[in-house]
Protein backbone atom coordinates (compact mmCIF):
# COMPACT_ATOMS: atom_id res chain seq x y z
CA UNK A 1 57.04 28.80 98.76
CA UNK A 2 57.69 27.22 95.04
CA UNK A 3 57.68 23.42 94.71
CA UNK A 4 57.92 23.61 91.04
CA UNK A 5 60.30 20.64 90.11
CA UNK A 6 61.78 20.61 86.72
CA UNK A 7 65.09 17.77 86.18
CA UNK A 8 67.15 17.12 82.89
CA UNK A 9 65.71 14.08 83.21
CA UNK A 10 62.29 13.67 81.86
CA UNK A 11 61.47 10.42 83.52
CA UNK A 12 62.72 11.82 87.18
CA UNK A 13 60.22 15.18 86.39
CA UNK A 14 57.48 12.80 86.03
CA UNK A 15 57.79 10.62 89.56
CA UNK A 16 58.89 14.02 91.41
CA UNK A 17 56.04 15.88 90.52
CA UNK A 18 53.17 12.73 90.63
CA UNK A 19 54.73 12.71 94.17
CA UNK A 20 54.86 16.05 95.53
CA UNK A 21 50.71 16.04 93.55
CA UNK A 22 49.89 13.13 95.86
CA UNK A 23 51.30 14.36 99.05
CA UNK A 24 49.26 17.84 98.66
CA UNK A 25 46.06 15.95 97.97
CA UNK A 26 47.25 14.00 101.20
CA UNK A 27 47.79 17.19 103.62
CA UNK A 28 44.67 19.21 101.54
CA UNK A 29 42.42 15.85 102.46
CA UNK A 30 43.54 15.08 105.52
CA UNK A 31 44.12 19.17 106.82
CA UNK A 32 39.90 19.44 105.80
CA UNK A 33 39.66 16.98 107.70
CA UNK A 34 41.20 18.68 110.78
CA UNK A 35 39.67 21.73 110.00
CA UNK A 36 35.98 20.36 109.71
CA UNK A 37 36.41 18.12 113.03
CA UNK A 38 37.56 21.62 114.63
CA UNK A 39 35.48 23.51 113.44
CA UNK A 40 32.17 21.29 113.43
CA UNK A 41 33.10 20.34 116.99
CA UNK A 42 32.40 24.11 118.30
CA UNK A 43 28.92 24.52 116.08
CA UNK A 44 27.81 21.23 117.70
CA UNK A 45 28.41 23.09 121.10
CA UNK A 46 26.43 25.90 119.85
CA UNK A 47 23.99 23.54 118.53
CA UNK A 48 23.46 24.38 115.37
CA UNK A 49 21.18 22.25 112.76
CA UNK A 50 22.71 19.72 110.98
CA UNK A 51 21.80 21.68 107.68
CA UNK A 52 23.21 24.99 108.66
CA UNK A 53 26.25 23.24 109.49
CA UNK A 54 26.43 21.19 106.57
CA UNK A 55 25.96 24.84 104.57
CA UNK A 56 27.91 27.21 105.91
CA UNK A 57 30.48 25.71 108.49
CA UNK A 58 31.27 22.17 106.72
CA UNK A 59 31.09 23.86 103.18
CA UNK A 60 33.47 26.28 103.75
CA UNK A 61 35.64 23.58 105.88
CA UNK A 62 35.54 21.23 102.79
CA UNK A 63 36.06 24.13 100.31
CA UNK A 64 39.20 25.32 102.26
CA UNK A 65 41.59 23.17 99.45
CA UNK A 66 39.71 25.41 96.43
CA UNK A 67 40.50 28.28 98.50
CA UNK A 68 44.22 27.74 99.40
CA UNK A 69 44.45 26.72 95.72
CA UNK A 70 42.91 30.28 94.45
CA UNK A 71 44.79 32.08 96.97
CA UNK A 72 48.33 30.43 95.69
CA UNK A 73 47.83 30.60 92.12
CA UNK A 74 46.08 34.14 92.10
CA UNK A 75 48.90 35.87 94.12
CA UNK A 76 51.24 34.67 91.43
CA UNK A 77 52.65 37.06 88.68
CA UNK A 78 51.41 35.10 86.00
CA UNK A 79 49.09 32.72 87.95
CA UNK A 80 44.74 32.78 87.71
CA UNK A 81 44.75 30.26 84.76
CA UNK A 82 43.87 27.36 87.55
CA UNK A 83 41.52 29.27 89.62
CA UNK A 84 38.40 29.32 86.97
CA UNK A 85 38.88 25.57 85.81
CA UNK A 86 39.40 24.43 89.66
CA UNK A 87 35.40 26.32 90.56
CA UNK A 88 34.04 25.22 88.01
CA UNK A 89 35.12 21.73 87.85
CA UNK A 90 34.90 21.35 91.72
CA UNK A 91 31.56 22.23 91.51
CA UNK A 92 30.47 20.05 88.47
CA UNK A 93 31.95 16.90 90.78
CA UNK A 94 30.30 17.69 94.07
CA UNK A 95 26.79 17.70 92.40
CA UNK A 96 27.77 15.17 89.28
CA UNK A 97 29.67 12.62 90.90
CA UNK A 98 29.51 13.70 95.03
CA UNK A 99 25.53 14.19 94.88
CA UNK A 100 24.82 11.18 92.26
CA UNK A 101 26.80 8.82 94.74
CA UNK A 102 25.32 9.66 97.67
CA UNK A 103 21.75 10.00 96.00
CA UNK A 104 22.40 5.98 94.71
CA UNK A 105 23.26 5.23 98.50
CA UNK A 106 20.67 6.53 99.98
CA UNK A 107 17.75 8.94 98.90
CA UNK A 108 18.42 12.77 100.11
CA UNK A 109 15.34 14.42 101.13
CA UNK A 110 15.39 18.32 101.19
CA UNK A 111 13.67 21.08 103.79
CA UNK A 112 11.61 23.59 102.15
CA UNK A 113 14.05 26.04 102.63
CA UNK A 114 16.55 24.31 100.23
CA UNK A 115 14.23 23.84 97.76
CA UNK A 116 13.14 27.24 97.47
CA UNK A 117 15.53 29.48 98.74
CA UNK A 118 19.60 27.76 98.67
CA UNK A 119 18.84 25.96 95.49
CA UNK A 120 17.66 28.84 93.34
CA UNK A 121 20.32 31.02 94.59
CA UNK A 122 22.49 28.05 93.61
CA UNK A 123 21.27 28.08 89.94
CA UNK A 124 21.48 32.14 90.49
CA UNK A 125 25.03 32.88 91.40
CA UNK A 126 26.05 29.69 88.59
CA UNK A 127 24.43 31.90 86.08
CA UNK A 128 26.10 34.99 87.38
CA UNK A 129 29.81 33.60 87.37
CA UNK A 130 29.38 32.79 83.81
CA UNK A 131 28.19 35.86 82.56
CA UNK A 132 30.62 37.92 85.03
CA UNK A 133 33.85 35.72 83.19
CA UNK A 134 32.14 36.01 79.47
CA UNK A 135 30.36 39.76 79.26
CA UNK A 136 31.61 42.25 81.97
CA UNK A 137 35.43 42.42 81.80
CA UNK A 138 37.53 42.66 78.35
CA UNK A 139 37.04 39.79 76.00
CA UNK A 140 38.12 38.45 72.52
CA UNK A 141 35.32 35.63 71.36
CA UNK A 142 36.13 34.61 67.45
CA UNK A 143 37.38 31.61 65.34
CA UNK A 144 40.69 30.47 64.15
CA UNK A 145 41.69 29.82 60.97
CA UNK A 146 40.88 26.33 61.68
CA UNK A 147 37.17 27.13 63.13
CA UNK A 148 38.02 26.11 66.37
CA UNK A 149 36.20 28.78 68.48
CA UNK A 150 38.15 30.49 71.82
CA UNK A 151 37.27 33.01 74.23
CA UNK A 152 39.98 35.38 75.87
CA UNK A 153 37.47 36.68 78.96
CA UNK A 154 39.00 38.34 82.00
CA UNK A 155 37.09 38.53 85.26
CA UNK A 156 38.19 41.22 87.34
CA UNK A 157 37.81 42.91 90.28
CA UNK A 158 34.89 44.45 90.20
CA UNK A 159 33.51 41.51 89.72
CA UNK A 160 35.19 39.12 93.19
CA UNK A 161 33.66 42.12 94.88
CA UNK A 162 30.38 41.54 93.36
CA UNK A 163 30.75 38.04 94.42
CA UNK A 164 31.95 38.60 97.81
CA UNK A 165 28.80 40.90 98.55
CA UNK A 166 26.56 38.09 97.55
CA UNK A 167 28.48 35.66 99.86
CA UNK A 168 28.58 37.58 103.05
CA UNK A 169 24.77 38.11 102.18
CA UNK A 170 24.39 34.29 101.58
CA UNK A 171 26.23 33.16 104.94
CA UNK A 172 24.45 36.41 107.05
CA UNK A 173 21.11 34.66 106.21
CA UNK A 174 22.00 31.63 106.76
CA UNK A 175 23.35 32.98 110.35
CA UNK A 176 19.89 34.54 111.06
CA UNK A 177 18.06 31.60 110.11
CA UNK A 178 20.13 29.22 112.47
CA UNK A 179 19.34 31.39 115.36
CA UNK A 180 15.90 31.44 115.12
CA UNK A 181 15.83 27.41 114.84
CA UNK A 182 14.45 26.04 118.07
CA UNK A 183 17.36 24.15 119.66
CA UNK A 184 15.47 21.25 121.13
CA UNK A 185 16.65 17.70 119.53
CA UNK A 186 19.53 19.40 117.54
CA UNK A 187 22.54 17.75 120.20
CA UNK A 188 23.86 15.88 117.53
CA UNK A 189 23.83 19.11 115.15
CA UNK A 190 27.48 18.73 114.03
CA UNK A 191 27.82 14.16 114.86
CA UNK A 192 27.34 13.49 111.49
CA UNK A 193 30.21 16.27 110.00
CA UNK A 194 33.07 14.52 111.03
CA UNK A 195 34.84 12.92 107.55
CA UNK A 196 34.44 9.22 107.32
CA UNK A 197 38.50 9.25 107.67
CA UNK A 198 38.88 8.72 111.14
CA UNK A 199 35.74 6.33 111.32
CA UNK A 200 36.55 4.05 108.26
CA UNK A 201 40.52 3.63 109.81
CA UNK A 202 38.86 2.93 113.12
CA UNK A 203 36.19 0.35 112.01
CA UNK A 204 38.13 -1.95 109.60
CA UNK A 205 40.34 -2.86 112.62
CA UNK A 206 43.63 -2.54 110.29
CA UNK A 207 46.05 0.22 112.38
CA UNK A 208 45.97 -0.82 115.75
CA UNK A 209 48.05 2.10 116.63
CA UNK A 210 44.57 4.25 115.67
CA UNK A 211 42.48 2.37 117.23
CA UNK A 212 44.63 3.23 120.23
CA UNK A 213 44.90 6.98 119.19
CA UNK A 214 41.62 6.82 118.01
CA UNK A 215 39.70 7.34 121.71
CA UNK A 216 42.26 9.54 122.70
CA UNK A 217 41.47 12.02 119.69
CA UNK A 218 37.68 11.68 120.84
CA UNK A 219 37.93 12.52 124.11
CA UNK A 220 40.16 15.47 123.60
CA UNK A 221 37.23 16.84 121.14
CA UNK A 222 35.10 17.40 123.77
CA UNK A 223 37.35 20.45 124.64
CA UNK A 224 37.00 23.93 122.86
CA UNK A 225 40.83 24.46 122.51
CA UNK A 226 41.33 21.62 121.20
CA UNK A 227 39.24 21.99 118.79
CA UNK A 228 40.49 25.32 118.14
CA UNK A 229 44.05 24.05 117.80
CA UNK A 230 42.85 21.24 115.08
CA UNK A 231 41.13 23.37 113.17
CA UNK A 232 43.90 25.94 113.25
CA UNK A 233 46.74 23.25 111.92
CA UNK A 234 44.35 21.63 109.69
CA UNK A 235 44.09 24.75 108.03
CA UNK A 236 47.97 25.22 107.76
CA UNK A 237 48.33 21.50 106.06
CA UNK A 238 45.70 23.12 103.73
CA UNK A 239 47.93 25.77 102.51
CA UNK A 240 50.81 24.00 101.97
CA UNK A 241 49.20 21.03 100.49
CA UNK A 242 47.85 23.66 98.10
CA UNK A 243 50.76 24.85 97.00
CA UNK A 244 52.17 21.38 96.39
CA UNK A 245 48.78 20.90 94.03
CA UNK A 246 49.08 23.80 92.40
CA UNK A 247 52.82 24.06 91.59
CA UNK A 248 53.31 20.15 90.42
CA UNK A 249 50.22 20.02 88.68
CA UNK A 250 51.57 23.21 86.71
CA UNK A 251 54.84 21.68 85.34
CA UNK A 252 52.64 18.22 84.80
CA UNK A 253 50.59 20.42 82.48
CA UNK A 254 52.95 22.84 81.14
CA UNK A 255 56.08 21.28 80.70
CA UNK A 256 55.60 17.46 80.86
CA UNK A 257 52.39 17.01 78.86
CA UNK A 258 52.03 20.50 77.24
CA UNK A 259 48.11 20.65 77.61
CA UNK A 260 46.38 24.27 78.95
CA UNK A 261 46.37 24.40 82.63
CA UNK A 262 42.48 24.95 82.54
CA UNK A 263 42.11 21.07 81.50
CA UNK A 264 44.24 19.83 84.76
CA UNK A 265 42.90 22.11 86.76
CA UNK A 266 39.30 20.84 85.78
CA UNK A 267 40.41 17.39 86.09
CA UNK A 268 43.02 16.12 88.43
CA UNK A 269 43.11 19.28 90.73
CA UNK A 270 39.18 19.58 90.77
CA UNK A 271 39.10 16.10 92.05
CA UNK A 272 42.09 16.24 94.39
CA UNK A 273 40.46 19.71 96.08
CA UNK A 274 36.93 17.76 95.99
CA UNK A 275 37.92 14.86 98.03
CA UNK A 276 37.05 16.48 101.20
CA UNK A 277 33.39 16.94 99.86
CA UNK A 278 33.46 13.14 98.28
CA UNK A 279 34.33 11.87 101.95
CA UNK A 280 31.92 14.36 103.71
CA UNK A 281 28.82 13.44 102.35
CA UNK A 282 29.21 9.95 101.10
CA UNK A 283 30.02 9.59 104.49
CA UNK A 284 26.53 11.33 105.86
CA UNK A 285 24.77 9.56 103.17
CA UNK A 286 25.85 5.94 105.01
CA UNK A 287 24.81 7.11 107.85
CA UNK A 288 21.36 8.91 106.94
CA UNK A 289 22.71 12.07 107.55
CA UNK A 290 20.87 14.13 104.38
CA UNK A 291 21.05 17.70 106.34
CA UNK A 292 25.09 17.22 105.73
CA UNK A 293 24.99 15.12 102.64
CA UNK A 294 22.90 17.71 100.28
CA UNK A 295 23.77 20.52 102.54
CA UNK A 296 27.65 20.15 102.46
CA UNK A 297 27.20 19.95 98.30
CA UNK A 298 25.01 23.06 97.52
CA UNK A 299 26.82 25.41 100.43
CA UNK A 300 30.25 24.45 99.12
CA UNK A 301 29.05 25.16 95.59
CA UNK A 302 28.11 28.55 96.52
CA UNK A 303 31.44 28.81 98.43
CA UNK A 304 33.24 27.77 95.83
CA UNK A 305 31.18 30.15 93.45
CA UNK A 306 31.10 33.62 95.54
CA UNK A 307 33.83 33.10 97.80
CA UNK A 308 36.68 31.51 96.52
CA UNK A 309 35.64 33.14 92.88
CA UNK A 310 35.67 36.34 94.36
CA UNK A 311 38.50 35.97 96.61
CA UNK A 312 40.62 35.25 93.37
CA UNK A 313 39.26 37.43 91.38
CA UNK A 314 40.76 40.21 94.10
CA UNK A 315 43.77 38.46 94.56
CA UNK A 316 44.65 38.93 90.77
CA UNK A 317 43.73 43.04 91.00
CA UNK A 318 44.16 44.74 87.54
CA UNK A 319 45.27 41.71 85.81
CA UNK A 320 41.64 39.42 86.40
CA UNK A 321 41.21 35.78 86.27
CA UNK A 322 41.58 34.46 82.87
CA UNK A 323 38.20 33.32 81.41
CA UNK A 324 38.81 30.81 78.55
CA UNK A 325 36.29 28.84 76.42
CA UNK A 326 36.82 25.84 78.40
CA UNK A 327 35.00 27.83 81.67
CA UNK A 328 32.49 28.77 79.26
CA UNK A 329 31.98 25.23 78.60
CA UNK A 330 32.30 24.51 82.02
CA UNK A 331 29.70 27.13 83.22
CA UNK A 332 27.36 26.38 81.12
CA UNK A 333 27.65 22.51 82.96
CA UNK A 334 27.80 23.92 86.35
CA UNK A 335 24.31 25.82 85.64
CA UNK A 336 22.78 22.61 84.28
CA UNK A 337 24.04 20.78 87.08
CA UNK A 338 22.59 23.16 89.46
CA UNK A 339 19.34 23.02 87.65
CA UNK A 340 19.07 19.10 88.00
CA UNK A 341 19.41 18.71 91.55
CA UNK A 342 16.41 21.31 91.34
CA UNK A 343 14.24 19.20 88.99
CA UNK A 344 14.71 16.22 90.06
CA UNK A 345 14.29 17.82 93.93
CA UNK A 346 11.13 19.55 93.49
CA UNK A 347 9.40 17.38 90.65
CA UNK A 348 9.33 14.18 92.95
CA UNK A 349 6.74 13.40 95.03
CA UNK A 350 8.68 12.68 98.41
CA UNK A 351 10.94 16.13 97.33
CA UNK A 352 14.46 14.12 97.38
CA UNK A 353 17.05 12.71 95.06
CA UNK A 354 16.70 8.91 94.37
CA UNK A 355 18.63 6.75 92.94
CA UNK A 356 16.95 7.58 88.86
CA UNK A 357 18.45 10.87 90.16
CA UNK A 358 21.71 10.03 91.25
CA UNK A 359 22.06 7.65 88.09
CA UNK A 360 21.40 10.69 85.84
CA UNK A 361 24.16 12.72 87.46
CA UNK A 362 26.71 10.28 86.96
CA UNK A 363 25.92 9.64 83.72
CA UNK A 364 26.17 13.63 82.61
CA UNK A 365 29.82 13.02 84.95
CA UNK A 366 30.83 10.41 82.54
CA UNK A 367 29.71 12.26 79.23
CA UNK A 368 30.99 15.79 80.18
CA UNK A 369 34.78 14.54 80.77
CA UNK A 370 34.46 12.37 78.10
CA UNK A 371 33.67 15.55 75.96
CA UNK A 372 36.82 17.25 77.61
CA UNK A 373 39.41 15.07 76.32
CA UNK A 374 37.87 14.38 73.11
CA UNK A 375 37.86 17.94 72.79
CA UNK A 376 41.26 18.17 73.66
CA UNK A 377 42.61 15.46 71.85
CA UNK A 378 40.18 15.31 69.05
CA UNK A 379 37.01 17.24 68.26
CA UNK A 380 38.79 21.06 68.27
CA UNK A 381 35.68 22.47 68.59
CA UNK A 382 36.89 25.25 70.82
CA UNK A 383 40.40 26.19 72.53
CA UNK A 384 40.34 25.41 75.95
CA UNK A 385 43.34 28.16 76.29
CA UNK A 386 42.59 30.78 73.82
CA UNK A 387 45.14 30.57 71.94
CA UNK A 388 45.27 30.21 67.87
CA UNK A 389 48.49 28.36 67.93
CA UNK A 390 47.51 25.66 70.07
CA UNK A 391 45.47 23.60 67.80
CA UNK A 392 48.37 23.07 65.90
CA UNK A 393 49.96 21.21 68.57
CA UNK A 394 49.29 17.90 69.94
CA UNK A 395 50.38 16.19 73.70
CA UNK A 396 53.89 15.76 72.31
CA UNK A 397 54.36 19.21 71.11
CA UNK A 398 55.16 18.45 67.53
């Protein structure tokens, strides 16, 4: 599939493509939201903590638009330059502006086990993805004439596989610690995962026709096919919202405002693939639900990280994911991010994220994307695409 629209007429390019982006965000938001219904639906059968869930089932649910994103623009000829800037700037939302949201609504306690074991692997495999992109494949790191620094870094490989390992590591010990939870009190394990779509429609009384549907679609999830069939078409609207994303962002980027892919892809398709996480947990937050609130955030993180990183980086084979001075940057962000949950976490007295926490985070949100764009538009310290010639252009391509 290629929904790349270019016209002869600039102004027509614009609304095309700012439509086709919306509707993708639309089907990637809406087909999480499917799949994490579907999905969460069976583990609440099972019943399965709330944490684990949150983790491993909801993560990977919520991180399903990253991965139909990577998938798209890695099996591309000359695709992978969206796949870095989309991890890392997924993952610097979810804890920056996801986390410091929900930590302002509520505070988010943590279990021991978070605080010692998913966190620090959290911080482990940040640290790892950055030196992975920067030191183990081929790279060029130098100045331009200018001074402008700019990294050419290629993550093969070798390297998803690395990732991959650790994931199916992270997720087997994750299984073996859910089965040895006792399963008294956990029968409303999975209540909590379902988005705050459906709820919001059906509380503010607007769309009578939901409010109609709206029992229906309850009812029905009480039955495992059902479920099965929800989570299977969610999915699908996933892909193809994906490739909506990925191919009208591209000529936004490329052709309309002639700015490196990286810095849309850290941006406008970081937040669109994000959304699912923004809903999830804001929406567990409201209702007091920390195990999916902090859970959701720090599994999908390492999702993103391990799986979707690694799934790309074997999607591209030979040719690796491009690893440019702006994922450097970005990297870099991601570990500190990782690293303040931590802090904050453990160095409180009640172990949680309050609002001083959550007020932090958004404020390092705020003055990281701000640094971005003046980056881009003025400071030149480095070249988010690596190449020489691009500092000598502006937005208008002069």
């Amino acid at each position: 599939m290629n929904f790349k629209v270019i016209l002869e007429n600039v102004g027509a390019t614009w609304v095309v493509n700012i439509i086709l982006l919306i509707i993708g965000f639309v089907l990637l938001v809406k087909g999480a939201d499917f799949f994490v219904d579907g999905a969460a639906g069976i583990a609440k059968k099972l019943k399965i903590s709330t944490f684990i869930i949150g983790v491993t089932i909801v993560a990977v649910g919520t991180s399903a638009p990253e991965l139909a994103v990577t998938i798209v623009d890695a099996l591309k000829p000359d695709g992978g330059a969206v796949i870095v800037g989309n991890i890392i700037g997924s993952n610097a939302l979810n804890i920056l502006l996801i986390l410091g949201i929900s930590a302002l609504i509520c505070k988010l306690p943590s279990e021991k086990t978070t605080r010692m074991i998913d966190m620090p692997f959290l911080i482990f495999v940040s640290v790892l993805f950055l030196v992975l992109g920067v030191f183990v494949g081929p790279y060029e790191f130098n100045r331009t004439a200018d001074g402008a620094l700019y990294l050419n870094g290629t993550m093969n490989w070798v390297c998803g596989l690395i990732l991959i390992v650790l994931y199916i590591a992270f997720m087997a010990y994750n299984i073996v610690l859910a089965t040895r939870q006792s399963k008294a009190g956990l029968e409303q394990a999975a209540a909590a995962s379902v988005t705050a779509g459906n709820e919001a429609v059906i509380a503010d009384g607007e769309l009578k026709w939901y409010q109609k549907f709206g029992p229906w679609y309850e009812k029905m999830q009480e039955r495992t096919w059902f479920l099965a069939v929800i989570a299977v078409f969610g999915l699908g609207m996933v892909v193809i919202g994906a490739q909506l994303v990925v191919d009208s962002a591209t000529v936004v980027a490329e052709n309309l405002l002639h700015i490196p892919t990286e810095i849309v892809a850290m941006t406008v398709v970081a937040f669109g693939t994000s959304l699912p996480e923004l809903i999830t947990s804001v929406s567990a937050a409201k209702k007091g639900d920390v195990g999916i609130a902090t859970g959701n955030i720090i599994g999908s993180n390492i999702a993103n990280i391990l799986l979707i990183g690694g799934v790309g980086a074997l999607c591209t084979g030979n040719r690796g994911i491009p690893f440019t001075m702006e994922g450097m940057v970005g990297g870099i962000v991601s570990v500190v991010a990782a690293m303040l949950i931590f802090g904050f976490t453990v160095g409180s007295k009640s172990k949680s994220l309050g609002k001083v926490a959550g007020a932090v985070m958004l404020t390092c949100f705020v003055v990281y994307y701000g640094f971005i764009f003046l980056n881009q538009y003025a400071l030149h310290l480095y070249l988010p695409s690596g190449a020489a010639e691009f500092i000598t252009q502006s937005v208008f391509n002069v």
